[in-house]
PDB file of N, CA and C in Angstrom:
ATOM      1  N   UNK A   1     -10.317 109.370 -17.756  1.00  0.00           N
ATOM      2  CA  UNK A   1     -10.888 109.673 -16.459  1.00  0.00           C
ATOM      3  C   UNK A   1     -11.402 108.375 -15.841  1.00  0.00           C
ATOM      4  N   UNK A   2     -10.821 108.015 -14.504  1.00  0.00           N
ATOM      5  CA  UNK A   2     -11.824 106.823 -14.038  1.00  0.00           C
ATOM      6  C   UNK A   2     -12.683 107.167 -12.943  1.00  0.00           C
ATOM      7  N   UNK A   3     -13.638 106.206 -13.550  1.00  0.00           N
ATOM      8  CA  UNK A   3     -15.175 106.410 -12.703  1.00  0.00           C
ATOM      9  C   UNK A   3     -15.538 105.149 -11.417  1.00  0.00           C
ATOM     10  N   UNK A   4     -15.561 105.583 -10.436  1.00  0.00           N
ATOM     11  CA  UNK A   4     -15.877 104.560  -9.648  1.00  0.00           C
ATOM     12  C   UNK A   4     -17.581 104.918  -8.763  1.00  0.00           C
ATOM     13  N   UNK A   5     -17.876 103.868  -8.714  1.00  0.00           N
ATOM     14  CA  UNK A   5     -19.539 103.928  -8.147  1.00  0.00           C
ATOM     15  C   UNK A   5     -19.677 103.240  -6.950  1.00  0.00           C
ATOM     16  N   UNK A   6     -20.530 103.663  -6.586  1.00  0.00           N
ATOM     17  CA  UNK A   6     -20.722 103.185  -4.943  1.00  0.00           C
ATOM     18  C   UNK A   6     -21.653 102.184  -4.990  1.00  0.00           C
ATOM     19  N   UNK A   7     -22.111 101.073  -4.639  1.00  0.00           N
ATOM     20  CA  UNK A   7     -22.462  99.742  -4.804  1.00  0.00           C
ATOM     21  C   UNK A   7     -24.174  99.829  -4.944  1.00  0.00           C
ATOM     22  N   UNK A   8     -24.588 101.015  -4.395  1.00  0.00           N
ATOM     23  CA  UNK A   8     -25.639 101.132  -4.015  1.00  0.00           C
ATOM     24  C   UNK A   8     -26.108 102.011  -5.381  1.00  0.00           C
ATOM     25  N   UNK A   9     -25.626 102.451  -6.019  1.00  0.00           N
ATOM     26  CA  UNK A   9     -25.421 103.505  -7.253  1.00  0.00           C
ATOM     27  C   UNK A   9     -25.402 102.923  -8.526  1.00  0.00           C
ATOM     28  N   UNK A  10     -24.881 102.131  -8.461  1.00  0.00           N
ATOM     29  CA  UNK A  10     -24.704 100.869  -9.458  1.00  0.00           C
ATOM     30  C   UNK A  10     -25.773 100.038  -9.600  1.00  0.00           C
ATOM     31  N   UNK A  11     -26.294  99.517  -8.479  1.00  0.00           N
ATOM     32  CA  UNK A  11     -27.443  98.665  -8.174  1.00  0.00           C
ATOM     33  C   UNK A  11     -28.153  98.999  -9.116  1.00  0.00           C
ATOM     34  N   UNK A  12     -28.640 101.062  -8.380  1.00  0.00           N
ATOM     35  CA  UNK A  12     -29.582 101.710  -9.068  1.00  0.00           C
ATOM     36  C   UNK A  12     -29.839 101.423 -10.164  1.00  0.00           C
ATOM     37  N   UNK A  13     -28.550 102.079 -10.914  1.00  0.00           N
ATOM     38  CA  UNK A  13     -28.398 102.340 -12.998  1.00  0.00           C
ATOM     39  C   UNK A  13     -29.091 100.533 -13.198  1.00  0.00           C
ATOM     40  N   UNK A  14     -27.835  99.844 -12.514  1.00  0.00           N
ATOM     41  CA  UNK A  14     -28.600  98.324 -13.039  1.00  0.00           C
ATOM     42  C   UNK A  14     -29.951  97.726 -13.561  1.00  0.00           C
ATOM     43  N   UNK A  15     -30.740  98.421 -12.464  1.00  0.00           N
ATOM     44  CA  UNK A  15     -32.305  97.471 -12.401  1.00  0.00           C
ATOM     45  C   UNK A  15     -32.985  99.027 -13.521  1.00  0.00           C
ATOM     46  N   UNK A  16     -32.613 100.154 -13.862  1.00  0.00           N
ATOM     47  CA  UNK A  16     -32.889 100.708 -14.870  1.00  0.00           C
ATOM     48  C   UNK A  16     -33.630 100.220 -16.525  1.00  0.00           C
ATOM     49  N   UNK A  17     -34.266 100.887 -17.283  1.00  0.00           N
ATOM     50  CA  UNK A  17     -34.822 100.178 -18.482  1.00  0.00           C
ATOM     51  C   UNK A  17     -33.112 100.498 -19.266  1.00  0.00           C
ATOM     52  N   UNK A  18     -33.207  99.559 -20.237  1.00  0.00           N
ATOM     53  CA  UNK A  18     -32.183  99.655 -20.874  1.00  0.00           C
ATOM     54  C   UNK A  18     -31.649 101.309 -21.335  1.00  0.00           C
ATOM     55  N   UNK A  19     -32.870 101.724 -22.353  1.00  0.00           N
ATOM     56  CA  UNK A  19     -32.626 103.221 -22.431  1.00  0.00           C
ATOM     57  C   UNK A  19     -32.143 104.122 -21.375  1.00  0.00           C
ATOM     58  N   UNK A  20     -33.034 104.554 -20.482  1.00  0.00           N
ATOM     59  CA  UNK A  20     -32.571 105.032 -19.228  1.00  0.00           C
ATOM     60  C   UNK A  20     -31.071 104.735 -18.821  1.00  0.00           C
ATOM     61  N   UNK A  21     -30.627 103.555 -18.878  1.00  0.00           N
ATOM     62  CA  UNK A  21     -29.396 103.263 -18.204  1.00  0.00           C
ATOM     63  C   UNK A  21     -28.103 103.225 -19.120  1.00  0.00           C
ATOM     64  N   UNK A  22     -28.431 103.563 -20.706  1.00  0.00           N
ATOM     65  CA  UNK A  22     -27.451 104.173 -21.173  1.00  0.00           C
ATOM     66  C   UNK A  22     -27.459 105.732 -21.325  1.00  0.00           C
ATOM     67  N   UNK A  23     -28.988 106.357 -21.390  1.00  0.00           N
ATOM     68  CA  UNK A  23     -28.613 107.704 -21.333  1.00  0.00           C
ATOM     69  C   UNK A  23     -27.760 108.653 -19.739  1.00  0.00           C
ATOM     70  N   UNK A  24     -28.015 107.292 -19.030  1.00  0.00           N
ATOM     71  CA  UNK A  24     -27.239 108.117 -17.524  1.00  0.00           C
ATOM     72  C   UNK A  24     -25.581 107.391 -17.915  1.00  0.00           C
ATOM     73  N   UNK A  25     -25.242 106.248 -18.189  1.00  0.00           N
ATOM     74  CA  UNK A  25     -23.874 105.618 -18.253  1.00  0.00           C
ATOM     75  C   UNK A  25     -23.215 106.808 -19.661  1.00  0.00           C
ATOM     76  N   UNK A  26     -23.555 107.612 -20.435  1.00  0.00           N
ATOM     77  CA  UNK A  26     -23.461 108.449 -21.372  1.00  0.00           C
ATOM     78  C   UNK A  26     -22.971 109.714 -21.084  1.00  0.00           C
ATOM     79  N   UNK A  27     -23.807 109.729 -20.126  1.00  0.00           N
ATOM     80  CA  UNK A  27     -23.880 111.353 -19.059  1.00  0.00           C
ATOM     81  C   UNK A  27     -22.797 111.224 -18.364  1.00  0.00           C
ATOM     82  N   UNK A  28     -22.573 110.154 -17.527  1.00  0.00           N
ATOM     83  CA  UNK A  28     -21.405 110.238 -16.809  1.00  0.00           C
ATOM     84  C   UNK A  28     -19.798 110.070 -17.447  1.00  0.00           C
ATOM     85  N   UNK A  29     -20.070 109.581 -18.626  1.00  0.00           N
ATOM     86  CA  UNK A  29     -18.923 109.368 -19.467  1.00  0.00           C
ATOM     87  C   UNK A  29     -18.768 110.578 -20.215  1.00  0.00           C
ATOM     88  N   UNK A  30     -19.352 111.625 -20.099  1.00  0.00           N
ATOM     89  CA  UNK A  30     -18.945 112.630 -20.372  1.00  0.00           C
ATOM     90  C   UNK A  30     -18.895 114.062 -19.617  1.00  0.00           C
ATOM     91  N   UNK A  31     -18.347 113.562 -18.832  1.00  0.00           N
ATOM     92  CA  UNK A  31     -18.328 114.833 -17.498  1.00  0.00           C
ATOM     93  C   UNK A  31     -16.944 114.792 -17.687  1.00  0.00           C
ATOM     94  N   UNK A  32     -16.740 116.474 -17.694  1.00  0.00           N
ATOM     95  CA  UNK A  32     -17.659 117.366 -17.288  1.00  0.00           C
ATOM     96  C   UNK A  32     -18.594 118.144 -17.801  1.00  0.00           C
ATOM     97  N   UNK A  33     -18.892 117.768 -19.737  1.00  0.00           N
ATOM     98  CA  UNK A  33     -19.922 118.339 -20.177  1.00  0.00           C
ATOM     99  C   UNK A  33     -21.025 118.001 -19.624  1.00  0.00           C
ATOM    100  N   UNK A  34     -22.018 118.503 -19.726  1.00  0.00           N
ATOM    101  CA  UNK A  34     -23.568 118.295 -19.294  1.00  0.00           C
ATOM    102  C   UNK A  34     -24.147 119.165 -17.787  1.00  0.00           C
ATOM    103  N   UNK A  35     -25.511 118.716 -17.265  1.00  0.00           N
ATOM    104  CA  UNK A  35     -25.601 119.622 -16.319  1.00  0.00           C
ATOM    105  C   UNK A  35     -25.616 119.278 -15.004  1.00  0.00           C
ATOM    106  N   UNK A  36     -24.359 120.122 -14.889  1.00  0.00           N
ATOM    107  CA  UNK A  36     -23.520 119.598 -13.465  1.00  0.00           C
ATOM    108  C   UNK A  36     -23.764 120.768 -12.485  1.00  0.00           C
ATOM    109  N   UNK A  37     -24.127 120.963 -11.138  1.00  0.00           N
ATOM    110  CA  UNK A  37     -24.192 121.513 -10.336  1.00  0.00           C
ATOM    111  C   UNK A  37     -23.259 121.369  -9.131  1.00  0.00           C
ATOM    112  N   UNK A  38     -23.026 122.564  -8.402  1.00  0.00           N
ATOM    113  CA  UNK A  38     -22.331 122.074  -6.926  1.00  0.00           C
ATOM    114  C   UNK A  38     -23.391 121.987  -5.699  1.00  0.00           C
ATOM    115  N   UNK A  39     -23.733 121.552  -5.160  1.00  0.00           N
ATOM    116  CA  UNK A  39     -24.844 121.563  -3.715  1.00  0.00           C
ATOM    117  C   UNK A  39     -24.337 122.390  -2.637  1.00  0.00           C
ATOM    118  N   UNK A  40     -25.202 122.854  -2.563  1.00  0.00           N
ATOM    119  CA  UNK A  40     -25.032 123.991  -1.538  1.00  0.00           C
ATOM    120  C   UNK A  40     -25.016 122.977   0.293  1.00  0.00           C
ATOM    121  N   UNK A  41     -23.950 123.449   0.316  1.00  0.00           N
ATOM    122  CA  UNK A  41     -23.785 122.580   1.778  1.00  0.00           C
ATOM    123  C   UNK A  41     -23.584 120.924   1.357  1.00  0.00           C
ATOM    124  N   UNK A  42     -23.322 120.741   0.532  1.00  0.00           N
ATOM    125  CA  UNK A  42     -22.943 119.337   0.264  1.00  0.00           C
ATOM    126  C   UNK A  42     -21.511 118.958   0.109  1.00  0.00           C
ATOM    127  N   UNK A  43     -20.526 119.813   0.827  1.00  0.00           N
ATOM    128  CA  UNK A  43     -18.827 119.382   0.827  1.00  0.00           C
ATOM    129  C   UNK A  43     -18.702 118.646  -0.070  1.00  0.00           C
ATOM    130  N   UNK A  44     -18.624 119.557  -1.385  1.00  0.00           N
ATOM    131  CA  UNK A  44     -17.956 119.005  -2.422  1.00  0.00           C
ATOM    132  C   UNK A  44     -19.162 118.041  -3.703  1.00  0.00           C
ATOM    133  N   UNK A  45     -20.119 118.194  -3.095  1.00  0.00           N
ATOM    134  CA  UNK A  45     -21.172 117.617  -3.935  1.00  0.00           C
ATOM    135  C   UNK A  45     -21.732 117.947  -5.257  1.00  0.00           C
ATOM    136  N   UNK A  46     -21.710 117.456  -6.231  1.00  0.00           N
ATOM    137  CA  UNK A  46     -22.036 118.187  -7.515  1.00  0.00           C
ATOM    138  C   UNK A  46     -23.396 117.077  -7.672  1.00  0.00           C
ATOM    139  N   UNK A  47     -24.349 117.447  -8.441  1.00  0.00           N
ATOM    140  CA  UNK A  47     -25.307 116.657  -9.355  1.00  0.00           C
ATOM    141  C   UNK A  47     -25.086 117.156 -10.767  1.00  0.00           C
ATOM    142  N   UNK A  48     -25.412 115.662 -10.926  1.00  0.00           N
ATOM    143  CA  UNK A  48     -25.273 115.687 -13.000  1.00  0.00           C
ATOM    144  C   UNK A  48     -26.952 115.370 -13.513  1.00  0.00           C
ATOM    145  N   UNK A  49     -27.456 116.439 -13.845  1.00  0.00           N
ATOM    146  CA  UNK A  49     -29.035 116.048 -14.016  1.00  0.00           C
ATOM    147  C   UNK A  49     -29.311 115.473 -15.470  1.00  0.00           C
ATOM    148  N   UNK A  50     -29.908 114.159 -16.139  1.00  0.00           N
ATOM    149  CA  UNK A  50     -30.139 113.387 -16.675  1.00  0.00           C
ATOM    150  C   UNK A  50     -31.543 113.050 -17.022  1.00  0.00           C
ATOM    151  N   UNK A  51     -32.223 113.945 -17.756  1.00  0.00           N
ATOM    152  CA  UNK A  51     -33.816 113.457 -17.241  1.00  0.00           C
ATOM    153  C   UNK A  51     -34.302 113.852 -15.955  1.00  0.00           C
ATOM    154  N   UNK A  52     -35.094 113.138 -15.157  1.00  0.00           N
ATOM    155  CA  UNK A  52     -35.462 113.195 -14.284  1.00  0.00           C
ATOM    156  C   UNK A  52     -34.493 112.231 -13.216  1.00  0.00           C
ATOM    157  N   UNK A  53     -33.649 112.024 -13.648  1.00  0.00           N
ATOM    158  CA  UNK A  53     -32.876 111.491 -12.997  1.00  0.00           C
ATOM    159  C   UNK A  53     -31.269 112.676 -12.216  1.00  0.00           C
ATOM    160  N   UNK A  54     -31.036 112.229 -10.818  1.00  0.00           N
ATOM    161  CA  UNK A  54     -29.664 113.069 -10.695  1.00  0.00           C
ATOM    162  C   UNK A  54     -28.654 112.066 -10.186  1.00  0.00           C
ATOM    163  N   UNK A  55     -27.596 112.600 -10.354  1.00  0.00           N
ATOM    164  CA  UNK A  55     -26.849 111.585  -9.863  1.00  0.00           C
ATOM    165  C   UNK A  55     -25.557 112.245  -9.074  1.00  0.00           C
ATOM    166  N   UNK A  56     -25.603 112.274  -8.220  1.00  0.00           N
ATOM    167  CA  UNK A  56     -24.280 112.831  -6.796  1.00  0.00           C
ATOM    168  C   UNK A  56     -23.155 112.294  -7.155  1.00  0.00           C
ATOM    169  N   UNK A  57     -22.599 113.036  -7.451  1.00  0.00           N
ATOM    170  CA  UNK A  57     -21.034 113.200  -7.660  1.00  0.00           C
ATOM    171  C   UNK A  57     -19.849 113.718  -6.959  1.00  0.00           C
ATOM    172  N   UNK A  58     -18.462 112.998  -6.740  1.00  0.00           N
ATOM    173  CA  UNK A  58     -17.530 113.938  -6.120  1.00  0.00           C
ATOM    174  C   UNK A  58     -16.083 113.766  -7.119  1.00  0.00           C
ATOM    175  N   UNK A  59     -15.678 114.688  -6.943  1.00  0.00           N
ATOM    176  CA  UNK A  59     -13.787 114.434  -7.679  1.00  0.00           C
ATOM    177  C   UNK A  59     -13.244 114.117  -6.361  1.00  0.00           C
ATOM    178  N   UNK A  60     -12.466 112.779  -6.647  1.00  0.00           N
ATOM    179  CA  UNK A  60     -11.878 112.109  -5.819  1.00  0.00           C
ATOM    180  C   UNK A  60     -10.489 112.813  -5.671  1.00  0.00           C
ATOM    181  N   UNK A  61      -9.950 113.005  -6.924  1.00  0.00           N
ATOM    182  CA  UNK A  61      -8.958 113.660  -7.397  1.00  0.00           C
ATOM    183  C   UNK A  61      -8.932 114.609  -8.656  1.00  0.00           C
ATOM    184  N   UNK A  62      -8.218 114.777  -9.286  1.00  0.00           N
ATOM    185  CA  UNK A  62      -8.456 115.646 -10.615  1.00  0.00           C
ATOM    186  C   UNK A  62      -9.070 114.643 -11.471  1.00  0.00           C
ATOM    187  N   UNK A  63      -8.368 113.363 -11.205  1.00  0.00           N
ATOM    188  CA  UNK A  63      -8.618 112.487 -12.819  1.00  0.00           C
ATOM    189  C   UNK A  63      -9.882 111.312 -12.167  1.00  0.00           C
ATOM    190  N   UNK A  64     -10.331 111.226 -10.964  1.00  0.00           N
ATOM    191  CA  UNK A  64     -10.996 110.375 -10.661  1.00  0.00           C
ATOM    192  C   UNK A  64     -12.626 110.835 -10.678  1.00  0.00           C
ATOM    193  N   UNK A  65     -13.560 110.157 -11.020  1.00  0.00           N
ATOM    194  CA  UNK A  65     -15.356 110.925 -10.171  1.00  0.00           C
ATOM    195  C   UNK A  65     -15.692 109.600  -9.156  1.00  0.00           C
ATOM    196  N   UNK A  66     -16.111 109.940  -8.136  1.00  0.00           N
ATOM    197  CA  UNK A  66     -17.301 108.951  -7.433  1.00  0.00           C
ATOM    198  C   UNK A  66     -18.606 109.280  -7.665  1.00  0.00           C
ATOM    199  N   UNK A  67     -19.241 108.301  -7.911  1.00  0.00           N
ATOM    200  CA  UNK A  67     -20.660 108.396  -8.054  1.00  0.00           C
ATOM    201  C   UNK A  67     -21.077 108.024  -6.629  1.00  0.00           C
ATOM    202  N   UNK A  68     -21.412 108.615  -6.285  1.00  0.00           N
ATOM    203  CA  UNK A  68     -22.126 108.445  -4.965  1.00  0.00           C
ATOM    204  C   UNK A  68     -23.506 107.471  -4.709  1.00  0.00           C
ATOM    205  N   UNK A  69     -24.812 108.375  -5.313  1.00  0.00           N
ATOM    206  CA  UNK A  69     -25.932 107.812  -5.503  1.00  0.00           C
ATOM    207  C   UNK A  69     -26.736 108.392  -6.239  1.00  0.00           C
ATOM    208  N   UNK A  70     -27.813 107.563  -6.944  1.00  0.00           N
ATOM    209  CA  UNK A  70     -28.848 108.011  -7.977  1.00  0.00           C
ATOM    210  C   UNK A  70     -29.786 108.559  -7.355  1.00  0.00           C
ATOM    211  N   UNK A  71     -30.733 109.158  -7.631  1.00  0.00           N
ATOM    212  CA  UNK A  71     -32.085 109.238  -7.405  1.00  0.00           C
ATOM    213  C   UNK A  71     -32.806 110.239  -8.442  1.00  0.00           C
ATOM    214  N   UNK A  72     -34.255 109.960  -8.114  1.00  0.00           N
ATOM    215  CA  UNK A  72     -35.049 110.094  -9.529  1.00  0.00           C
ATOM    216  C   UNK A  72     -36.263 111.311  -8.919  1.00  0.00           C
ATOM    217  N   UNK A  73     -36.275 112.573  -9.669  1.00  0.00           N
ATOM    218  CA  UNK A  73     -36.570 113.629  -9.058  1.00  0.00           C
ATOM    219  C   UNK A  73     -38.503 113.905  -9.801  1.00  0.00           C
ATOM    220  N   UNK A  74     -38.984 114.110  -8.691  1.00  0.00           N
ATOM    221  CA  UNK A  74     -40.434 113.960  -8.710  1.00  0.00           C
ATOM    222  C   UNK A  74     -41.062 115.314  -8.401  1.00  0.00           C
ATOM    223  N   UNK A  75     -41.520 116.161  -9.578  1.00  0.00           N
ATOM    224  CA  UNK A  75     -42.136 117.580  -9.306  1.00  0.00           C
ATOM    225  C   UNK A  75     -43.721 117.809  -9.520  1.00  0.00           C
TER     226      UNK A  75
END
């Protein structure tokens, strides 16, 4: 499966603590196990939740994901 990220998405994971940024690079390397959602009104939008972390997703194609963007969910 190839994974492509959006520059701004990447950034994110980057400046991450080491831990953190392999348990999300982990998560995404294994999609489609884990917990994946579709967004309601988000054309095609899934989140992969990671911790407190989510991360926006699309199938580009069957064999492709875009990562869209990270963000870190505060309750």
């Amino acid at each position: 499966m190839n994974i492509i990220y959006y520059k701004d998405a990447a950034k994110t994971i980057e400046r991450l603590d080491k831990q953190t940024r392999e348990r999300i690079r982990k998560a995404i390397s294994e999609i489609p196990a884990g917990d994946i959602k579709t967004l309601k009104g988000g054309n095609g939008l899934k989140r992969l939740r990671v911790g407190f972390w989510r991360i926006l997703l699309s199938y580009v194609d069957r064999n492709t994901i875009l990562i869209e963007k990270n963000a870190m969910y505060f309750f």
